[in-house]
C-alpha atoms as a PDB file:
ATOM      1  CA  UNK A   1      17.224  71.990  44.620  1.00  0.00           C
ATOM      2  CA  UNK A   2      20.115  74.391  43.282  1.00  0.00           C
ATOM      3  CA  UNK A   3      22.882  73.424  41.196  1.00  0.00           C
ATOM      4  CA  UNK A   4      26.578  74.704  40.948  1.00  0.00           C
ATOM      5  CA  UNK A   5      28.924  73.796  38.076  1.00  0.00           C
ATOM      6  CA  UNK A   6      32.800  73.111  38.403  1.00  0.00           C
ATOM      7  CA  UNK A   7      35.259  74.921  37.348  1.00  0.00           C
ATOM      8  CA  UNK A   8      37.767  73.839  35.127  1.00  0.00           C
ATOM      9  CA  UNK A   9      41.000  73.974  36.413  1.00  0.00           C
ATOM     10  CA  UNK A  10      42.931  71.146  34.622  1.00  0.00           C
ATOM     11  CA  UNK A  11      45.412  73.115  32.024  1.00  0.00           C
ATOM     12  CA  UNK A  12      47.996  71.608  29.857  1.00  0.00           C
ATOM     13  CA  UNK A  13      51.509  73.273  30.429  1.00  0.00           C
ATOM     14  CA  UNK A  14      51.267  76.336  28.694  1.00  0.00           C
ATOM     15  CA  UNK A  15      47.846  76.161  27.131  1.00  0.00           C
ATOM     16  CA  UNK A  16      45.947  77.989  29.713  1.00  0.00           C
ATOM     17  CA  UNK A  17      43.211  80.143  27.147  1.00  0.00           C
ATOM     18  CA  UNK A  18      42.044  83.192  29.407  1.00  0.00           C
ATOM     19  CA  UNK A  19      39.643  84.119  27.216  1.00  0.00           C
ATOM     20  CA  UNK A  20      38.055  81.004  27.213  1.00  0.00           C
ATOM     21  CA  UNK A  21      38.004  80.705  30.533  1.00  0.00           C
ATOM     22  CA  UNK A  22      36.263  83.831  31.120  1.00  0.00           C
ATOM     23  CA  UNK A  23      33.692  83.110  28.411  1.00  0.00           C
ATOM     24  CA  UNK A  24      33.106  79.598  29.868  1.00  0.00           C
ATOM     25  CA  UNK A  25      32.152  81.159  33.440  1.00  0.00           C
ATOM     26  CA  UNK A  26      29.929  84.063  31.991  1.00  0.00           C
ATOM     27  CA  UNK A  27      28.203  81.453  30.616  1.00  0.00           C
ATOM     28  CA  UNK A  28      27.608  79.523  34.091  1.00  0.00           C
ATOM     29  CA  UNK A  29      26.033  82.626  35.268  1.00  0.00           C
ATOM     30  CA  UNK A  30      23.844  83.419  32.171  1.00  0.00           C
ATOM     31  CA  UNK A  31      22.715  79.746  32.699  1.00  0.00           C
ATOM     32  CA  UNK A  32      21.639  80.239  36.275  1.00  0.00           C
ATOM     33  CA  UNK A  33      23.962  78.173  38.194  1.00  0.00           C
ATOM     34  CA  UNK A  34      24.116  79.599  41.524  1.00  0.00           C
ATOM     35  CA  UNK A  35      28.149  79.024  42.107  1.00  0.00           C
ATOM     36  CA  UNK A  36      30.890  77.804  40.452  1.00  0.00           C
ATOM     37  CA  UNK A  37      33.293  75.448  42.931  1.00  0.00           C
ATOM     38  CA  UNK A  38      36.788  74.384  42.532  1.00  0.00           C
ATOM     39  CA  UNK A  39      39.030  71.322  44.031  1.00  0.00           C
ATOM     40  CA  UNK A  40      42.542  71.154  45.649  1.00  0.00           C
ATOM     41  CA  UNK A  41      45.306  69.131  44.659  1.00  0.00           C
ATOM     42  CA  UNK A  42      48.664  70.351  45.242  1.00  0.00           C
ATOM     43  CA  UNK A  43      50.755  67.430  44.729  1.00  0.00           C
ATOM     44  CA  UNK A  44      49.424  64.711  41.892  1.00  0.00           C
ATOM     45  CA  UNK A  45      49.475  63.544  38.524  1.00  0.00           C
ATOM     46  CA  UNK A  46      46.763  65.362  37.071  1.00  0.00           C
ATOM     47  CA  UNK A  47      47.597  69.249  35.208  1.00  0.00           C
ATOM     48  CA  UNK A  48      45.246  70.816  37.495  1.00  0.00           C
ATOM     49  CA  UNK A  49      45.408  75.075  38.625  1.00  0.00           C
ATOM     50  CA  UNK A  50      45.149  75.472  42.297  1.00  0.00           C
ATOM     51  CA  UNK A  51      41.974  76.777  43.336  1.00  0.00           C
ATOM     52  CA  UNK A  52      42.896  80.233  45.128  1.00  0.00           C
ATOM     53  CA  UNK A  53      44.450  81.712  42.538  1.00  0.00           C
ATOM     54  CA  UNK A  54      41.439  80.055  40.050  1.00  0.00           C
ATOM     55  CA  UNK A  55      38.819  81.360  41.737  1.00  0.00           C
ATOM     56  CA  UNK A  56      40.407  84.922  42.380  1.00  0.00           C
ATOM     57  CA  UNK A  57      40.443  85.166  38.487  1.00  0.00           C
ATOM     58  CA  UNK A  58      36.794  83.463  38.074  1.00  0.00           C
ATOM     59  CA  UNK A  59      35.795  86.464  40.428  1.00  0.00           C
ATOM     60  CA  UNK A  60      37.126  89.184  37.775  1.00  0.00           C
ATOM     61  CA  UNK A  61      35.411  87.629  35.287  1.00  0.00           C
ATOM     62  CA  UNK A  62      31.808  87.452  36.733  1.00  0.00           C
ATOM     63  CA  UNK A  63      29.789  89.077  38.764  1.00  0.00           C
ATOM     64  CA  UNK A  64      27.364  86.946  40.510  1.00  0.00           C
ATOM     65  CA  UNK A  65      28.322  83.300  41.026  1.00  0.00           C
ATOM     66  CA  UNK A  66      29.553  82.046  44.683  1.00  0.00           C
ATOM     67  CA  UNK A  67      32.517  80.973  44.388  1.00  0.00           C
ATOM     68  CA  UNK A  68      33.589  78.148  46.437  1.00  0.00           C
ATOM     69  CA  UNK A  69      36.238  74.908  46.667  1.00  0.00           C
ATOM     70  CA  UNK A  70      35.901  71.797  48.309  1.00  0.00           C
ATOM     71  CA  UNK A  71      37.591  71.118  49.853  1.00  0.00           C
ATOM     72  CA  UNK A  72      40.851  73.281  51.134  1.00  0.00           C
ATOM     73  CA  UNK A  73      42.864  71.011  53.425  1.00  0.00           C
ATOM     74  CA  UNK A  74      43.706  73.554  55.768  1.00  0.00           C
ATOM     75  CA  UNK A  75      46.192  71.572  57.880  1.00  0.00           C
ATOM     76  CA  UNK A  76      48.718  71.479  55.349  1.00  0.00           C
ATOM     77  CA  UNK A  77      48.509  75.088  55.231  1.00  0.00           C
ATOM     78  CA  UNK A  78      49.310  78.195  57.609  1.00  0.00           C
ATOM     79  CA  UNK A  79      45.880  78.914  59.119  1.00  0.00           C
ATOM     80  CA  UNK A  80      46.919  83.170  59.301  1.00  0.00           C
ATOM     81  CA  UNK A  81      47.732  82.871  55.505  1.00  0.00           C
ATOM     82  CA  UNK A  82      45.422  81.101  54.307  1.00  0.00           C
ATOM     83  CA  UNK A  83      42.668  83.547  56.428  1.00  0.00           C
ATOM     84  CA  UNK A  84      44.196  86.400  54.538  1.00  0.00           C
ATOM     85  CA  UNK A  85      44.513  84.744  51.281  1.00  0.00           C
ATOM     86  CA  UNK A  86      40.570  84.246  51.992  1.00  0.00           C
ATOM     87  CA  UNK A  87      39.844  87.277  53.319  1.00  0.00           C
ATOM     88  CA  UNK A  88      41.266  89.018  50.309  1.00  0.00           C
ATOM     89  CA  UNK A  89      39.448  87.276  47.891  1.00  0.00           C
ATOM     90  CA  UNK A  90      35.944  87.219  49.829  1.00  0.00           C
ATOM     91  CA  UNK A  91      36.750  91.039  49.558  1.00  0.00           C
ATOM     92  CA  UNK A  92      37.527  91.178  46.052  1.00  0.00           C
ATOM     93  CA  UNK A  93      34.487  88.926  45.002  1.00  0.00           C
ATOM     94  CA  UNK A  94      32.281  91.362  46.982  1.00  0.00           C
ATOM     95  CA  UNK A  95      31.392  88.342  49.034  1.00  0.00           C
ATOM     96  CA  UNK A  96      30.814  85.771  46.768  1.00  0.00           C
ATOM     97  CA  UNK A  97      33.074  82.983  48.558  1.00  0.00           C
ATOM     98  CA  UNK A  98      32.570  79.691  50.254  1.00  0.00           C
ATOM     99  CA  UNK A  99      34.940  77.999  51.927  1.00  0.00           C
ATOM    100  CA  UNK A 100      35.500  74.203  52.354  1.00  0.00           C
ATOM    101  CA  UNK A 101      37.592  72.821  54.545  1.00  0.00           C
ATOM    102  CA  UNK A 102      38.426  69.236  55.348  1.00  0.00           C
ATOM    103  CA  UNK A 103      41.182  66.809  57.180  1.00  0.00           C
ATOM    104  CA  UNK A 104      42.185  65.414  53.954  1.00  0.00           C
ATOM    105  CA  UNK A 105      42.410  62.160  55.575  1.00  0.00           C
ATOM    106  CA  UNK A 106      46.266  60.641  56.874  1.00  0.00           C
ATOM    107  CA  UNK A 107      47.132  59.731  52.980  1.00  0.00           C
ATOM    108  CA  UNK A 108      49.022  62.288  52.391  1.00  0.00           C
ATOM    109  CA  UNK A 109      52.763  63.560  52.046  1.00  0.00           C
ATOM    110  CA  UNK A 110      53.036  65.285  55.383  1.00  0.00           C
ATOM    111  CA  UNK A 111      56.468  65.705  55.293  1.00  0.00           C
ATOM    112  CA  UNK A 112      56.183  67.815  51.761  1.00  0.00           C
ATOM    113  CA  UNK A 113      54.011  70.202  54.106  1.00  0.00           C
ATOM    114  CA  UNK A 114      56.148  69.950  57.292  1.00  0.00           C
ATOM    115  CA  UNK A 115      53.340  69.005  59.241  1.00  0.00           C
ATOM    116  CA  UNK A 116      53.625  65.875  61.692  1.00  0.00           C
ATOM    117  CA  UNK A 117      50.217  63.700  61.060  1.00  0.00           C
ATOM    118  CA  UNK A 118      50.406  62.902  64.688  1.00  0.00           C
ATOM    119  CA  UNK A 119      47.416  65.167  65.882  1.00  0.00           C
ATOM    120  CA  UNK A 120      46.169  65.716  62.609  1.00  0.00           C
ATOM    121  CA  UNK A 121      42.690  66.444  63.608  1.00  0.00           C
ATOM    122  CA  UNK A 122      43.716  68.695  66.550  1.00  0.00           C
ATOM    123  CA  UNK A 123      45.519  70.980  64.380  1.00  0.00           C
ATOM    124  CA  UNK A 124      42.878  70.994  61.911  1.00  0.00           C
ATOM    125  CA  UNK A 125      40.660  72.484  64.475  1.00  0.00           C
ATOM    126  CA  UNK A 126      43.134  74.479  66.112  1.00  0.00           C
ATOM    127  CA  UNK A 127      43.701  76.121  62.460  1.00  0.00           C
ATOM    128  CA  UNK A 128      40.043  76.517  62.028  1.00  0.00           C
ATOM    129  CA  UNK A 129      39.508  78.852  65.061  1.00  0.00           C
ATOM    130  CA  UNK A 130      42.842  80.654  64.274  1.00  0.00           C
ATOM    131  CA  UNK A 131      41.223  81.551  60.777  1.00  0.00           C
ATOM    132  CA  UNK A 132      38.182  82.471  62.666  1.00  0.00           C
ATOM    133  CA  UNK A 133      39.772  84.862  65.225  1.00  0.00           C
ATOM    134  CA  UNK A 134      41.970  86.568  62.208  1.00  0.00           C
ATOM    135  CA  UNK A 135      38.169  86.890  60.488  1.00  0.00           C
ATOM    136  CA  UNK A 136      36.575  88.635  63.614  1.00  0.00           C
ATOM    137  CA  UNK A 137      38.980  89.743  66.584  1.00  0.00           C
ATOM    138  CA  UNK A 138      40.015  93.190  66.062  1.00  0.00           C
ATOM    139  CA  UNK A 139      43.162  92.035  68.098  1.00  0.00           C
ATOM    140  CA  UNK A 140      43.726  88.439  67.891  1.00  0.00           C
ATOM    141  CA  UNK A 141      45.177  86.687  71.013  1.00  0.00           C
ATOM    142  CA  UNK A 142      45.601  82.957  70.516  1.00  0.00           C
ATOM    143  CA  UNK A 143      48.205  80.627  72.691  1.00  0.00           C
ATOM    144  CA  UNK A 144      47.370  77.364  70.785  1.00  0.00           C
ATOM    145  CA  UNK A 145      49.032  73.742  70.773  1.00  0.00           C
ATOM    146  CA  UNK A 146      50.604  74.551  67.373  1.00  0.00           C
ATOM    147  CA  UNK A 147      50.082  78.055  66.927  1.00  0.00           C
ATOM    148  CA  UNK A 148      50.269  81.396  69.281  1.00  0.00           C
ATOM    149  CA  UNK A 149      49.542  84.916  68.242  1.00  0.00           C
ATOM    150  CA  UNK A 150      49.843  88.035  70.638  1.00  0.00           C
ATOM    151  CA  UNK A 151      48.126  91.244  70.441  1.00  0.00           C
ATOM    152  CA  UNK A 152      48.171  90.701  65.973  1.00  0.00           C
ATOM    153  CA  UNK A 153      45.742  92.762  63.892  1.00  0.00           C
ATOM    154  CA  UNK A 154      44.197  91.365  60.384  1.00  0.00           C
ATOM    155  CA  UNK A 155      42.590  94.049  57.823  1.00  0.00           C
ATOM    156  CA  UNK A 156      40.592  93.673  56.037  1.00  0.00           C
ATOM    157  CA  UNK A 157      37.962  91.008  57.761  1.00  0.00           C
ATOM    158  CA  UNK A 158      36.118  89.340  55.074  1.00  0.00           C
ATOM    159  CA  UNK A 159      33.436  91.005  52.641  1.00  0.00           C
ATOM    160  CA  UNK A 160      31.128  88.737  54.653  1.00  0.00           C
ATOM    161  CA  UNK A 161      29.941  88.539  58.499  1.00  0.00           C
ATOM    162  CA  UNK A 162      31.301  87.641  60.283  1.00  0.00           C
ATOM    163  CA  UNK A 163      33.310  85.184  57.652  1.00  0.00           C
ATOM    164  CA  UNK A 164      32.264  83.293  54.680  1.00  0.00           C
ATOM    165  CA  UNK A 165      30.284  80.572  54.859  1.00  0.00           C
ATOM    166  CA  UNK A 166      32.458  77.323  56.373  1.00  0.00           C
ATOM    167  CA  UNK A 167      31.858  74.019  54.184  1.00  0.00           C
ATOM    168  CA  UNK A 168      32.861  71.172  55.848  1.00  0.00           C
ATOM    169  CA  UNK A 169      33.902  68.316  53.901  1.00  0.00           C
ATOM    170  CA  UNK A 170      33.748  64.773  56.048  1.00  0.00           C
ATOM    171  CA  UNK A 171      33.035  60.992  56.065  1.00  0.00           C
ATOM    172  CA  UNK A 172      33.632  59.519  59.345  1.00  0.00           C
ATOM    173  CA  UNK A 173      30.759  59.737  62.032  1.00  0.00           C
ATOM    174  CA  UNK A 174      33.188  61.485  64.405  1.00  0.00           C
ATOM    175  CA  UNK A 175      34.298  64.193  61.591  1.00  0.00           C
ATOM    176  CA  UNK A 176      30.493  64.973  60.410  1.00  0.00           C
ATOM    177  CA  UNK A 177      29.464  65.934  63.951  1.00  0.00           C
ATOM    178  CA  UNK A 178      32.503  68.029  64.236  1.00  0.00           C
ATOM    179  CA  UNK A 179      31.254  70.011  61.250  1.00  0.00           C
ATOM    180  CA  UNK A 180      27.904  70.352  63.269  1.00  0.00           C
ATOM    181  CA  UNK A 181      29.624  72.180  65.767  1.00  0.00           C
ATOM    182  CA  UNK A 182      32.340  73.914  63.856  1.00  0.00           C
ATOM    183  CA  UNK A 183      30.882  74.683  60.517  1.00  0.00           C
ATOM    184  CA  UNK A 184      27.874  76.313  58.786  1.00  0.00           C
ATOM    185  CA  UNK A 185      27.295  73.600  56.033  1.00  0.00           C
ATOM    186  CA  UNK A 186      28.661  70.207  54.511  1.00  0.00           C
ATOM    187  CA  UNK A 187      29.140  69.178  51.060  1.00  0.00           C
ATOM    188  CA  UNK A 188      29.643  65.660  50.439  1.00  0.00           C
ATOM    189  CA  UNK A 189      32.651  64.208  48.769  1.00  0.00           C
ATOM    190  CA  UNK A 190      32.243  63.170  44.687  1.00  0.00           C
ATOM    191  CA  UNK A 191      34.417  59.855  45.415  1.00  0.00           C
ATOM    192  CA  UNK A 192      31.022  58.983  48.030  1.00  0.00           C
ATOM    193  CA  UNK A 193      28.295  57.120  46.253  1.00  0.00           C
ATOM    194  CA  UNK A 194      25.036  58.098  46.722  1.00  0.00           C
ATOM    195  CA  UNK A 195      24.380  55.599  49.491  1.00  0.00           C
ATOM    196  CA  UNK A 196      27.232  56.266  51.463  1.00  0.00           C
ATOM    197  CA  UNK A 197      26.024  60.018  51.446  1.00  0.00           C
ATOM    198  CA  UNK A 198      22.376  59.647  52.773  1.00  0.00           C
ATOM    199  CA  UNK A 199      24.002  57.538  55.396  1.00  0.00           C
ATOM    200  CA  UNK A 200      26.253  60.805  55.993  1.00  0.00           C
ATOM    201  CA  UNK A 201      23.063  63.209  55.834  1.00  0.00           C
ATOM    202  CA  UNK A 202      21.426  60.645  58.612  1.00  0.00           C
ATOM    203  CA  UNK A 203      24.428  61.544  61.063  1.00  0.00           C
ATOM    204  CA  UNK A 204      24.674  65.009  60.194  1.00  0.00           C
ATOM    205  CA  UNK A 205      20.644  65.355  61.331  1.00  0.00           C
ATOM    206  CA  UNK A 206      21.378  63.284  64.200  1.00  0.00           C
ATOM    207  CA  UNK A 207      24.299  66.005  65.533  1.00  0.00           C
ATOM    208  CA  UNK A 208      22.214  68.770  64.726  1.00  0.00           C
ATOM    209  CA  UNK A 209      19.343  67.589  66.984  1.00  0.00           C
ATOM    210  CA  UNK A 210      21.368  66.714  69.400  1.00  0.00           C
ATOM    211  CA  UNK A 211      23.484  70.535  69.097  1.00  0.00           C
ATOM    212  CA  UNK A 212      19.564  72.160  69.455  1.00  0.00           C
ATOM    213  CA  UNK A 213      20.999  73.420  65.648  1.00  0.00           C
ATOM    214  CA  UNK A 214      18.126  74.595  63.033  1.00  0.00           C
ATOM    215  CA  UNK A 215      18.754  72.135  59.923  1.00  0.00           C
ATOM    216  CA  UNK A 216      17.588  74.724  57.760  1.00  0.00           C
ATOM    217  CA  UNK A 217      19.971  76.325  58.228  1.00  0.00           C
ATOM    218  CA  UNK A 218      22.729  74.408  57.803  1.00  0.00           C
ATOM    219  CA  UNK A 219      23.026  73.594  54.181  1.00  0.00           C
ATOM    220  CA  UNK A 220      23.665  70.102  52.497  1.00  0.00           C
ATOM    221  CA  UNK A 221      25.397  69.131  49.457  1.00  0.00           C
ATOM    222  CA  UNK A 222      27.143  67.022  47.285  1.00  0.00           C
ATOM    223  CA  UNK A 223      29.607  66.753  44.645  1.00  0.00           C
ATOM    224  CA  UNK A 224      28.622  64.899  42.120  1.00  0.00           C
ATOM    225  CA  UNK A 225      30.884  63.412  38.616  1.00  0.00           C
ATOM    226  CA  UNK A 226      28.208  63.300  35.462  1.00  0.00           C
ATOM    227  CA  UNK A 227      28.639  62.666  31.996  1.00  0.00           C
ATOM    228  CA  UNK A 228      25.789  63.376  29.756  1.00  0.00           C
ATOM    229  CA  UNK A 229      26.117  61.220  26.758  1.00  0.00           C
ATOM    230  CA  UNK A 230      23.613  59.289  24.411  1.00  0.00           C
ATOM    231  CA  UNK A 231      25.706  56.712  24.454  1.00  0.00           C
ATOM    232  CA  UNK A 232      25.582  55.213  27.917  1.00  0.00           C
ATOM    233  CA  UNK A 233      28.602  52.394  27.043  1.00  0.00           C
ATOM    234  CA  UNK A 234      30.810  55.327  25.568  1.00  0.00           C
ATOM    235  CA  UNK A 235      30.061  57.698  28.886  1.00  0.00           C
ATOM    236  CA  UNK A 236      31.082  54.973  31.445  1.00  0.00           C
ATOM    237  CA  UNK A 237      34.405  54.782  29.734  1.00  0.00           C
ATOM    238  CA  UNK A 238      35.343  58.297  29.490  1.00  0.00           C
ATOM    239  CA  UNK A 239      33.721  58.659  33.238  1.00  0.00           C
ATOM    240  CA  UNK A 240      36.016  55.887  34.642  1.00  0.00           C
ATOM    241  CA  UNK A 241      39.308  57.436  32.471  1.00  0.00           C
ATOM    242  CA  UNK A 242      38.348  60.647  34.301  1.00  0.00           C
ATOM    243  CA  UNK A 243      38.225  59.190  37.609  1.00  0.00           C
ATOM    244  CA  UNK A 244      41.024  57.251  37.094  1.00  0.00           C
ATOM    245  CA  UNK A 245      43.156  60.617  35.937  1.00  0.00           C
ATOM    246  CA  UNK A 246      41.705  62.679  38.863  1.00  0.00           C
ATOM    247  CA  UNK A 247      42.148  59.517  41.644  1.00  0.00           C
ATOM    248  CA  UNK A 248      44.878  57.123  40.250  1.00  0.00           C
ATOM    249  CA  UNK A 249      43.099  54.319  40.633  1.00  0.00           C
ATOM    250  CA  UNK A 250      40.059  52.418  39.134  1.00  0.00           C
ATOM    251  CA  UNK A 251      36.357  51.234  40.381  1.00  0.00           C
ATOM    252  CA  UNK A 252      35.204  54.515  41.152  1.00  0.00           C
ATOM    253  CA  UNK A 253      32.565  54.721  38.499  1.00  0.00           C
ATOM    254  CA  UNK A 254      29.789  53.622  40.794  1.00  0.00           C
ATOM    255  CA  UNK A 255      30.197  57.362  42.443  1.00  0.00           C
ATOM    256  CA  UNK A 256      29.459  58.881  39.522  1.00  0.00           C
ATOM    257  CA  UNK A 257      26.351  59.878  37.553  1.00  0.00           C
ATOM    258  CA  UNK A 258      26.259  59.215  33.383  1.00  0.00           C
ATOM    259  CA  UNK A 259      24.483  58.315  30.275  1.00  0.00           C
ATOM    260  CA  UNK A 260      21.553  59.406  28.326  1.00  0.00           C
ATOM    261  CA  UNK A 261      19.442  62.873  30.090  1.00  0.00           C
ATOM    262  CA  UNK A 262      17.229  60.647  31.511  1.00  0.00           C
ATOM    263  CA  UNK A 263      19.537  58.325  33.421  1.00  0.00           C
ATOM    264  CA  UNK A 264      21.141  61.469  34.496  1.00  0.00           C
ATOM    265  CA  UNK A 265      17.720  62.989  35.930  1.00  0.00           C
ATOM    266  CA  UNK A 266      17.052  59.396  38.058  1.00  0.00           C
ATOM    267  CA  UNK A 267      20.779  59.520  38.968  1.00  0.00           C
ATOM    268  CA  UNK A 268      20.471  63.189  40.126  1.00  0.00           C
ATOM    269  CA  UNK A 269      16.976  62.616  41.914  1.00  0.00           C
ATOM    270  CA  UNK A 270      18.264  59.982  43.800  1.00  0.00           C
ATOM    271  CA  UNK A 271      20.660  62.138  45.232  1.00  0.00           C
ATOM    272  CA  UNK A 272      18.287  65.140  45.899  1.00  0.00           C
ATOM    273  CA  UNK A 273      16.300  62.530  47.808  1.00  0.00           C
ATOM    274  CA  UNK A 274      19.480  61.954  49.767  1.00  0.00           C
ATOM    275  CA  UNK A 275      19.413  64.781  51.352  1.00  0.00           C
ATOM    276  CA  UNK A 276      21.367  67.195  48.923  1.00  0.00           C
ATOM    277  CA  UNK A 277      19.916  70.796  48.843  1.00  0.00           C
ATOM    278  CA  UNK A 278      23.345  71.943  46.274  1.00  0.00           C
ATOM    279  CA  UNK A 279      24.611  69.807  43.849  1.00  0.00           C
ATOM    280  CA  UNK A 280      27.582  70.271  42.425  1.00  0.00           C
ATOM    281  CA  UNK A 281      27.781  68.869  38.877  1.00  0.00           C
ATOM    282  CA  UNK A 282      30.891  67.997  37.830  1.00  0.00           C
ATOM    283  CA  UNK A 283      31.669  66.686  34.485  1.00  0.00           C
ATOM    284  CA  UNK A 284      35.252  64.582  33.469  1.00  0.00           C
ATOM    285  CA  UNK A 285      35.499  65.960  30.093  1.00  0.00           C
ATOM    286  CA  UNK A 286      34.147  68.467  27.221  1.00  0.00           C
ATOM    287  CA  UNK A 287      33.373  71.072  30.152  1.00  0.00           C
ATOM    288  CA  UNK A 288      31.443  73.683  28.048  1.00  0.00           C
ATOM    289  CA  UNK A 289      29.407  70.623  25.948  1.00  0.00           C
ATOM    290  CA  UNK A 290      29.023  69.236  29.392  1.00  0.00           C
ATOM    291  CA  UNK A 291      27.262  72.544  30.839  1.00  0.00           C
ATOM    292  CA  UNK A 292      25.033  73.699  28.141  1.00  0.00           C
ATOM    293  CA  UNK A 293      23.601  70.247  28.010  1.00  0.00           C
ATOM    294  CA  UNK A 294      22.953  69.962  31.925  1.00  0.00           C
ATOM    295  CA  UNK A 295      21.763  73.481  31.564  1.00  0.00           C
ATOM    296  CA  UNK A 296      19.194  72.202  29.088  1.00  0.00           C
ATOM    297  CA  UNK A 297      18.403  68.649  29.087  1.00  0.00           C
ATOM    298  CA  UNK A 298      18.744  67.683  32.975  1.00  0.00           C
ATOM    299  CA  UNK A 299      18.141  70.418  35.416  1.00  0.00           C
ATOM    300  CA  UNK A 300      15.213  71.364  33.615  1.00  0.00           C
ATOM    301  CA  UNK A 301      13.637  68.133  34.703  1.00  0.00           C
ATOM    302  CA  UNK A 302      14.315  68.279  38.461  1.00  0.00           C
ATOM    303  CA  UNK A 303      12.880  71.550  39.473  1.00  0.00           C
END
């Protein structure tokens, strides 16, 4: 079992400490985690950094951790920008980057993007080979549904061969065995309870049978929201304000993973036995408290 930590990205207006910051992911590595993952939200409620631009400066301020977010909705972005926003930072990280990449589902803003929903999953996998081609093709020739590039060059490739490692983020049966045959590895959502994941992992073994694809190598994990508190009562109400801040709406708790170290090592187990190789631990609140006392009191316990 390996662990990652979050990384925190929600900042009050103003009160972003980079100090702190940098402290608070030199500590991750002096811990042992092996990466440190952000999330994307570009329109919401919650203060929260977006995670390109966090996770270039969490790669200046360490010099180990992977560095990864899940997931990137990459249909509401330009698939050549985004591949050389990546590219650039898989090269500045020294290869250190993971990428995740997901639908995002039809409940979004489209029109905020200027993308028509109508074909959403087309043009996410229409974007996803784009990025690939700008990753590998020393001249990229592409005539696409959505997108068409002729005799176009993009240098640097990535740090990484031939890209970084592509972390699909899914629920539906249809979407997991499309990140069978499109990605290297799947990480489980943190709004997905522990049930509805194995039943994920079941699927996801299924489509790798049936693709003749090694499951060792294709990498499983989860997200997972944890509060370690001695006060079980208190920790469920700070872990359903949290939700509730990151979500906007309530009855999410039962995805989540809190109380005293030892509900949090049965919580944690159970997801291990899942099927999750990576967890990433993700605490709502007091980050840094958070950390040190996974770092000590609960992964400890599950090697």
């Amino acid at each position: 079992m390996r662990f990652a930590i979050s990384i925190p990205q929600d900042v009050t207006d103003r009160e972003f400490d980079p100090a702190a910051f940098r402290a608070h992911l030199e500590r991750a590595e002096e811990l042992g985690f092996e990466g440190a993952w952000t999330q994307e939200q570009v329109l919401g409620s919650a203060s929260r950094l977006s995670p390109i631009e966090t996770m270039a400066f969490a790669a200046a301020c360490t010099g180990r951790l992977r560095l990864g977010c899940a997931v990137l909705v990459t249909p509401l972005h330009s698939p050549v920008h985004l591949a050389k926003s990546l590219s650039t930072l898989d090269q500045l990280s020294r290869g250190r980057l993971d990428v995740g990449v997901g639908t995002g589902g039809r409940g979004r803003m489209f029109g905020a993007f200027g993308v028509d929903p109508d074909g959403l999953v087309a043009r996410f996998t229409e974007g996803l080979n784009l990025m690939k081609a700008c990753w590998t093709e020393p001249r990229i020739d592409f005539d696409g549904r959505f997108w068409q590039v002729e005799g176009a060059a993009m240098e640097p490739k990535p740090f990484q061969r031939p890209h970084p490692p592509i972390w699909f983020g899914a629920h539906a049966p249809a979407a997991l065995r499309r990140a069978v045959r499109h990605g290297d590895a799947f990480i489980g959502a943190g709004s997905a309870t522990t049930e509805q994941f194995a039943g994920e992992v079941r699927v996801l073994r299924e489509a790798l049978a049936d693709e003749g694809r090694d499951a060792a190598s294709f990498p499983i994990g989860k997200r997972v929201y944890i509060a370690v508190d001695d006060d079980a009562a208190r920790a469920g109400e700070r872990v359903a304000a949290g939700l509730r801040n990151l979500y906007g709406r309530d009855g999410l708790s039962d995805v989540a993973v809190w109380g005293p170290p030892d509900a949090c090592v049965r919580g944690l187990r159970e997801v291990a036995d899942a099927g999750a190789e990576l967890i990433l631990l993700t605490p709502l609140f007091d980050d840094l408290e958070q950390m040190e006392r996974l770092a000590a009191e609960v992964i400890p316990r599950l090697g």
